[in-house]
Protein backbone atom coordinates (compact mmCIF):
# COMPACT_ATOMS: atom_id res chain seq x y z
CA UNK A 1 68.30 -228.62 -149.88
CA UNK A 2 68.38 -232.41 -148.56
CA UNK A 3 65.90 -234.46 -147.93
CA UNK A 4 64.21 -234.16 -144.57
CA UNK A 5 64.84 -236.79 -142.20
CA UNK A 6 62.05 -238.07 -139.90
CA UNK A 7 61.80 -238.13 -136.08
CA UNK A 8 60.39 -240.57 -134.00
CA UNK A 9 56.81 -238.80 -134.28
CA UNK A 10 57.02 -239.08 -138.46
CA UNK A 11 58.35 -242.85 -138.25
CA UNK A 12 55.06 -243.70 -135.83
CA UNK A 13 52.64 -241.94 -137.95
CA UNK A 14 54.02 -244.00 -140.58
CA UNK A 15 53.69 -247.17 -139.13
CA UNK A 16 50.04 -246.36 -137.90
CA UNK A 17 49.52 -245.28 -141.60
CA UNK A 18 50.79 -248.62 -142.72
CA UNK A 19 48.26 -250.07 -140.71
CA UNK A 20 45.49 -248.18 -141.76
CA UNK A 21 46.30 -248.86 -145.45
CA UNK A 22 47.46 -252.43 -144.96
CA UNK A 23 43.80 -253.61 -143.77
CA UNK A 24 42.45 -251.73 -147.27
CA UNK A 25 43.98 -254.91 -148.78
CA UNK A 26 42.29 -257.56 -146.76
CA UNK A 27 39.22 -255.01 -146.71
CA UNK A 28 39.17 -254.61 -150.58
CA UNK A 29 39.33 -258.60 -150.83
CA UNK A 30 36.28 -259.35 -148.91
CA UNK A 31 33.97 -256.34 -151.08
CA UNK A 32 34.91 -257.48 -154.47
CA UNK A 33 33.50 -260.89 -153.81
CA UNK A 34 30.18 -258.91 -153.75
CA UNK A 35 30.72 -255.48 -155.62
CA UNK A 36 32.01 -254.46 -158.48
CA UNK A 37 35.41 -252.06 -158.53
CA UNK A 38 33.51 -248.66 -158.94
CA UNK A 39 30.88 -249.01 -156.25
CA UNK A 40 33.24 -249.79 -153.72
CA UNK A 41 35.43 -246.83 -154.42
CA UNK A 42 32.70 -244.16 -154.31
CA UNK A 43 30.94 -245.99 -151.38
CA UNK A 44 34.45 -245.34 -149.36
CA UNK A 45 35.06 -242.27 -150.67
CA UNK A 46 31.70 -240.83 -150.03
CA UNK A 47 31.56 -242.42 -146.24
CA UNK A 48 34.85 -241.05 -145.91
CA UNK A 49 34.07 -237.50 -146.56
CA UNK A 50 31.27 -237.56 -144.61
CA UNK A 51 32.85 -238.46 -141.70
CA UNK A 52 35.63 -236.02 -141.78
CA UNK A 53 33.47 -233.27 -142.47
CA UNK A 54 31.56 -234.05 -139.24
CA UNK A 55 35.42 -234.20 -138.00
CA UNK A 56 36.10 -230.71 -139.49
CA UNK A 57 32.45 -229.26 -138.15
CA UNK A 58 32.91 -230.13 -134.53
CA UNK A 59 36.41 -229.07 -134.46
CA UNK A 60 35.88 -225.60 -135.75
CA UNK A 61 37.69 -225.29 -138.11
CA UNK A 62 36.85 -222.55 -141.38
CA UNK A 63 36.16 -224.48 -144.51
CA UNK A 64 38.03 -223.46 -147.42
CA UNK A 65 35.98 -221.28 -150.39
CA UNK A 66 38.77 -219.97 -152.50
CA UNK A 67 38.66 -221.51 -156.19
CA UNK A 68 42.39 -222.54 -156.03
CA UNK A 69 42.21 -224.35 -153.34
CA UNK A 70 39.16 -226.56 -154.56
CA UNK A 71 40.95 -227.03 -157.85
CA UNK A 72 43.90 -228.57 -155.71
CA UNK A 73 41.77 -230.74 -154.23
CA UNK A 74 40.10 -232.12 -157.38
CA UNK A 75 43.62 -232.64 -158.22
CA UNK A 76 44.94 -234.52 -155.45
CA UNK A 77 41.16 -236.41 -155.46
CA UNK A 78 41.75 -237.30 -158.92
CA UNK A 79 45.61 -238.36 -158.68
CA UNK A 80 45.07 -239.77 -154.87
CA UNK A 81 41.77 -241.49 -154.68
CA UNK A 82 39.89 -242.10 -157.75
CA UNK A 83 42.77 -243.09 -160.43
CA UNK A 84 44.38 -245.56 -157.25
CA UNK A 85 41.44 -246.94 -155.72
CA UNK A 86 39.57 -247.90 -158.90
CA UNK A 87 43.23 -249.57 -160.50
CA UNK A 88 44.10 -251.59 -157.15
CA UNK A 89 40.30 -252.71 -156.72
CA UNK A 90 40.38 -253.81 -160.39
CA UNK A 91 43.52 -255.10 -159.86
CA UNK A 92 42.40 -257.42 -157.08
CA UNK A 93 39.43 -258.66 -159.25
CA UNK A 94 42.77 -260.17 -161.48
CA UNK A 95 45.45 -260.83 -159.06
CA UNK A 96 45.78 -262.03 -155.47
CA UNK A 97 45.91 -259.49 -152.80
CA UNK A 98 49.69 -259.92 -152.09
CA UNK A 99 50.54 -259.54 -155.56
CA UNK A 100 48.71 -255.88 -155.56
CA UNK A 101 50.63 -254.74 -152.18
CA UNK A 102 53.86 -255.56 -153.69
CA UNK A 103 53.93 -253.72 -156.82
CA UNK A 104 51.89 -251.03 -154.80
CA UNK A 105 55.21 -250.72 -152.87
CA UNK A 106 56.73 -249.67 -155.94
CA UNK A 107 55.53 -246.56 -155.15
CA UNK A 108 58.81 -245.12 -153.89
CA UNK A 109 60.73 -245.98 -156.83
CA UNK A 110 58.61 -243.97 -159.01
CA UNK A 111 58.52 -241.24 -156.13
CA UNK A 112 62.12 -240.59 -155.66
CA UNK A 113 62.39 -240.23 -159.80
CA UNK A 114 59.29 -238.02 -160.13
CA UNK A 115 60.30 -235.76 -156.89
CA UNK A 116 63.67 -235.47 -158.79
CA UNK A 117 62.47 -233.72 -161.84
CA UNK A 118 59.80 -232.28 -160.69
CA UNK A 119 61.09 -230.81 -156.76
CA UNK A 120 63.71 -228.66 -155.93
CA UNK A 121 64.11 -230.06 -152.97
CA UNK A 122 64.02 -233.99 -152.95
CA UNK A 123 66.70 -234.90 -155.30
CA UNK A 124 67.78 -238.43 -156.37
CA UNK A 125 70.42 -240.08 -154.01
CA UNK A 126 72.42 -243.00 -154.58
CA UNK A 127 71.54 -244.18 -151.06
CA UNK A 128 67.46 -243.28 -151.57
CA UNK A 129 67.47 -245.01 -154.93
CA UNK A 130 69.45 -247.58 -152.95
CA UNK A 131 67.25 -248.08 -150.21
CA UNK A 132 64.19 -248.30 -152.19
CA UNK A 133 64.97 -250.94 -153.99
CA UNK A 134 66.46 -253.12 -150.77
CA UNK A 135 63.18 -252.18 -149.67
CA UNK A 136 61.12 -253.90 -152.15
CA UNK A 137 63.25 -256.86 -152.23
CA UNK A 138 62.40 -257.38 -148.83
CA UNK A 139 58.81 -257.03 -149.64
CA UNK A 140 59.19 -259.44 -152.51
CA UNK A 141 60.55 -261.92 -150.42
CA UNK A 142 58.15 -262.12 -147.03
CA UNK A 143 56.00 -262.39 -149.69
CA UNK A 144 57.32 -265.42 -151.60
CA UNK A 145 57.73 -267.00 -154.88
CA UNK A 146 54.42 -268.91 -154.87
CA UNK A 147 52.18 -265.27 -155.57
CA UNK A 148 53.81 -264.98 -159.07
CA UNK A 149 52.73 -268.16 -159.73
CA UNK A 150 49.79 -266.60 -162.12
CA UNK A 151 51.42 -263.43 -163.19
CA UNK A 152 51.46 -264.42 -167.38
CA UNK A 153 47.85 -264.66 -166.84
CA UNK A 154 46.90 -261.51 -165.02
CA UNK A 155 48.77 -258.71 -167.13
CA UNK A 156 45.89 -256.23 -167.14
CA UNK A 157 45.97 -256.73 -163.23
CA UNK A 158 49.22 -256.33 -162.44
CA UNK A 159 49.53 -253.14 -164.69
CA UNK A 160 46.46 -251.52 -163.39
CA UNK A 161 48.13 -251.95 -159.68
CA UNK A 162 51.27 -250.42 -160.95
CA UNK A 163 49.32 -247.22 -162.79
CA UNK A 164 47.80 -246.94 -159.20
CA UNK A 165 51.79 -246.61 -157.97
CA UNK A 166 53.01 -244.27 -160.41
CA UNK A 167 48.97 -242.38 -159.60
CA UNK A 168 50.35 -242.36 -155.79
CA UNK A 169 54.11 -241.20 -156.60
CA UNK A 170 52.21 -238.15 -158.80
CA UNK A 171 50.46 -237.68 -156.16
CA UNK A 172 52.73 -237.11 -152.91
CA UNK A 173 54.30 -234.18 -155.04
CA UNK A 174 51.14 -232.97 -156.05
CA UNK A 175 50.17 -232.69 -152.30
CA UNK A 176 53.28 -230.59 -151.25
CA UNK A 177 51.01 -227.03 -152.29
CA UNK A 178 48.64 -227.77 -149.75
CA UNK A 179 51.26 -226.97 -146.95
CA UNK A 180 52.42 -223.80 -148.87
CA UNK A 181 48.30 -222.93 -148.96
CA UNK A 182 48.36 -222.87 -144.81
CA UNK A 183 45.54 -225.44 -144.41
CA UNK A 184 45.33 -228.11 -141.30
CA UNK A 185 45.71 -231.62 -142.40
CA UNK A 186 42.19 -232.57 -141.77
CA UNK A 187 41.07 -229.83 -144.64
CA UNK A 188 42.79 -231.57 -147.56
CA UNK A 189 42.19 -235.23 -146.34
CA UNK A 190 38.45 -234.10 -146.30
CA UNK A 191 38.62 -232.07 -149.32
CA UNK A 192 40.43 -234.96 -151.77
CA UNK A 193 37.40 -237.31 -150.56
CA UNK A 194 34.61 -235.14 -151.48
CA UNK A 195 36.12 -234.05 -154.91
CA UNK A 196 36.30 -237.88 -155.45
CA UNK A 197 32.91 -238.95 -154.68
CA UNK A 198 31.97 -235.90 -156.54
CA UNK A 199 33.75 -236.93 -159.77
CA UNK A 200 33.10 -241.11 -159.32
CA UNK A 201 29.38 -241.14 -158.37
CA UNK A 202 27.94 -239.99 -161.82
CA UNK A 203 30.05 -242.27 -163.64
CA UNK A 204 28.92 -245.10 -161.24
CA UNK A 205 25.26 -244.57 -161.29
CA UNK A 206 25.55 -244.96 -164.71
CA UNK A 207 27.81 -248.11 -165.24
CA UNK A 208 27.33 -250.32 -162.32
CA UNK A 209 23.92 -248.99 -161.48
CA UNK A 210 24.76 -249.63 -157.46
CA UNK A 211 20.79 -249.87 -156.78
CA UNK A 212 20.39 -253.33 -158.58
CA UNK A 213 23.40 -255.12 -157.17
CA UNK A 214 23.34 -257.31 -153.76
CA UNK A 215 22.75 -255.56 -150.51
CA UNK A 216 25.61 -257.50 -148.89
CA UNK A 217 25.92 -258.97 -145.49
CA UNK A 218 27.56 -258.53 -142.04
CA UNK A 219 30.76 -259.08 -143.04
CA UNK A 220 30.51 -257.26 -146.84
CA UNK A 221 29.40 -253.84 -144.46
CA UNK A 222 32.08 -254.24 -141.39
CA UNK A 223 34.99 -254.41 -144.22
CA UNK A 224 33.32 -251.32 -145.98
CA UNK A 225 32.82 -249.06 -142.87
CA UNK A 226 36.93 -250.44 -141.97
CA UNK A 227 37.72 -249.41 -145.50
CA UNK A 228 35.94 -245.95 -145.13
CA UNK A 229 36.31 -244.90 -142.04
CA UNK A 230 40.07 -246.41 -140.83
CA UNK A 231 41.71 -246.91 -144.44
CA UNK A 232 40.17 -243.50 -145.77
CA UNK A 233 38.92 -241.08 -143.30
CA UNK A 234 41.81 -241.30 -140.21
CA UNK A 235 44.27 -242.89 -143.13
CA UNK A 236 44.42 -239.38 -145.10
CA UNK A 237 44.57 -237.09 -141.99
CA UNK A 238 47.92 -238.82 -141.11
CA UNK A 239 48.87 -238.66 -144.39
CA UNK A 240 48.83 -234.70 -145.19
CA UNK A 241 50.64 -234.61 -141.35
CA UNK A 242 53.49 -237.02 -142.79
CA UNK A 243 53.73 -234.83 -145.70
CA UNK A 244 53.66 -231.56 -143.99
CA UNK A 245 56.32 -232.38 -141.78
CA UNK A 246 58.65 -234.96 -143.80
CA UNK A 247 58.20 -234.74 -147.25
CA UNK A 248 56.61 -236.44 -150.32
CA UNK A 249 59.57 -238.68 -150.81
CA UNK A 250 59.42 -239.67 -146.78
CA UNK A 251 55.57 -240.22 -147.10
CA UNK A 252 56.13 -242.93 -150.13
CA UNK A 253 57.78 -245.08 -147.98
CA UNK A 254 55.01 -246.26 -146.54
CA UNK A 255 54.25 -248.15 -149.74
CA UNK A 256 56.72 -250.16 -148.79
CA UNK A 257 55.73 -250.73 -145.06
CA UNK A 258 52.07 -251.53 -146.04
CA UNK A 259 52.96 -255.30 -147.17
CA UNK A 260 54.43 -256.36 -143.67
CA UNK A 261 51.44 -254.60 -142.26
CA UNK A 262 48.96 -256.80 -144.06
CA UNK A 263 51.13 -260.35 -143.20
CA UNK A 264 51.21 -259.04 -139.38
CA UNK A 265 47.33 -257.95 -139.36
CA UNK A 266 46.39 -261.35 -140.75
CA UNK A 267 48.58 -263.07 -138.09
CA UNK A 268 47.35 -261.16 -135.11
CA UNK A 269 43.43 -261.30 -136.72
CA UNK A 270 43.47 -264.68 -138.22
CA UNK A 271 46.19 -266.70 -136.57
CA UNK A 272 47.89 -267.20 -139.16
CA UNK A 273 52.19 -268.10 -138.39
CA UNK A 274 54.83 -265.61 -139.93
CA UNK A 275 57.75 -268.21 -141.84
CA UNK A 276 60.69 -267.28 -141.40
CA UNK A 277 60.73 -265.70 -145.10
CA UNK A 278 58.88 -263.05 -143.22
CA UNK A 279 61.09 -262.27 -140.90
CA UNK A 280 63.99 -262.25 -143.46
CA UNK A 281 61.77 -259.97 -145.33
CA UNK A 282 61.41 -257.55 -142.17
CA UNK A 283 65.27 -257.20 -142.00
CA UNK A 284 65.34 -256.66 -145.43
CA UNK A 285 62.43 -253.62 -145.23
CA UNK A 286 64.67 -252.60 -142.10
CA UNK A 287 68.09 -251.69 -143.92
CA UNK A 288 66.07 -250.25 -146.88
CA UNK A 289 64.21 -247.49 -144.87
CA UNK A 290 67.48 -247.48 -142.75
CA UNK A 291 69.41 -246.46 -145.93
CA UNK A 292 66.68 -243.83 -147.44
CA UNK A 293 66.60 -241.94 -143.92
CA UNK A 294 70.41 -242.22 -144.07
CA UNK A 295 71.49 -241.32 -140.49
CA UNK A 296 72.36 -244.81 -139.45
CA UNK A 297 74.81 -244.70 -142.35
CA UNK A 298 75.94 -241.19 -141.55
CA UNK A 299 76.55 -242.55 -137.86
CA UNK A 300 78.20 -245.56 -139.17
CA UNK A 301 80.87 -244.08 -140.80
CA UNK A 302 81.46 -240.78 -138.50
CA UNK A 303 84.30 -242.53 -136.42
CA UNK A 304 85.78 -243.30 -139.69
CA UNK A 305 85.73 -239.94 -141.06
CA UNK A 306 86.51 -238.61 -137.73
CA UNK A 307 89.75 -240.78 -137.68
């Protein structure tokens, strides 16, 4: 079976979920000028699931008690939160935030090889593989020369951001049982979080002892509760909807998405001018996701086929 292609409801979640994920960036920045990598991650993780299980309460919906699907869960937690989180918040302690979004959008390079061997479903295509990497050449670009200027020096950073990518591509197949299991997107989203704070709060209480560090200010809490609640909480429910209805592979591209999301955020939020490297970069992003959908292409050459 092919691929599934995406509608205009899948592209928009997308973008929104590029969004969502791009802030974590500029978030993530401002919190590890105060915290250290594992407090932030178990802070958002455990504000997260808190707020979606208030989400889940009020909507009425039966939480899950069978063992499988808890184990699933701890699973996805492990392979979608805790593993990516901690590597691209370490990461950022090494390397500058652009850096870490553009080997994050790696992500679908590993995803379209691991949904390959391990799907039946999502197999490799010259114009996926294709795509992808037009993709992150336009993300390498908008970006610019100038943020490798310190990559000899940050190894462990830039390797701990790709782990995360290869943790995210692992991670989007991993999720695919949770649509054979019947549950509404809000269950796993809310059931990923809690396994994570679940697994990361021991360990953190232990090695960063949280209670001794600063309290933080305005600004340290805003980008936490942004982090938590926007990049986590209403971040995960579109992303088990994506993945329900498009596909693991589909869903990866958002990696891809999430660097032009963080330029654009910081020029609406901050003022700051896109160059026209950006907008070169945009095209770029453009024909890659243009070529991993593939019905542009297919249209293209119709009349020729037809003829």
């Amino acid at each position: 079976m092919a691929t599934k292609e995406m509608g205009l409801a899948e592209w928009g979640m997308l973008g929104g979920l590029s969004l969502l994920w791009g802030g974590s960036f500029l978030f993530n920045g401002i919190l590890v000028q105060t915290w250290p990598p594992l407090t932030i991650v178990t802070a958002r993780v455990m504000l997260a699931a808190a707020a979606l299980w208030l989400f889940v309460r009020f909507s009425g919906i039966a939480v899950p008690r069978r063992r499988d699907v808890w184990l699933a869960f701890f699973g996805m937690g492990l392979l979608n939160n805790v593993l990516p989180f901690t590597l691209i918040v370490w990461g950022q302690t090494h390397i500058a935030s652009g850096l870490a979004a553009i080997l994050n959008a790696t992500t679908p390079l590993f995803g379209v090889i691991v949904a390959h061997f391990l799907t039946t479903d999502e197999k490799l295509t010259v114009n996926r593989l294709a795509g992808v990497v037009i993709g992150i050449a336009g993300v390498v670009w908008m970006i610019g020369p100038s943020v490798f200027g310190h990559v000899g020096g940050a190894l462990w950073g830039e390797l701990a951001a790709l782990a995360a990518a290869v943790s995210y591509a692992f991670a989007g197949i991993f999720g695919r049982r949770f649509r054979r299991m019947g549950l509404a997107p809000i269950l796993p989203a809310a059931g990923q979080v809690t396994a994570s704070a679940i697994l990361l709060l021991p360990v953190t209480l232990v090695v960063e002892r949280p209670w001794t560090l600063p309290v933080g200010g305005v600004e340290t809490w805003a980008a936490l509760l942004a982090l938590a609640l926007l990049s986590t909480a209403v971040a995960y429910i579109l992303f088990f909807r994506i993945l329900a209805t498009a596909g693991a592979t589909n869903l990866m591209l958002v990696t891809i998405l999430i660097p032009p999301s963080a330029i654009l955020l910081s020029a609406l939020v901050l003022g700051e001018q896109l160059a026209l490297r950006h907008l070169v970069g945009l095209v770029l992003i453009g024909i890659g996701l243009a070529a991993i959908d593939g019905r542009l292409w297919r249209r293209l050459l119709a009349p020729r086929a037809a003829s």
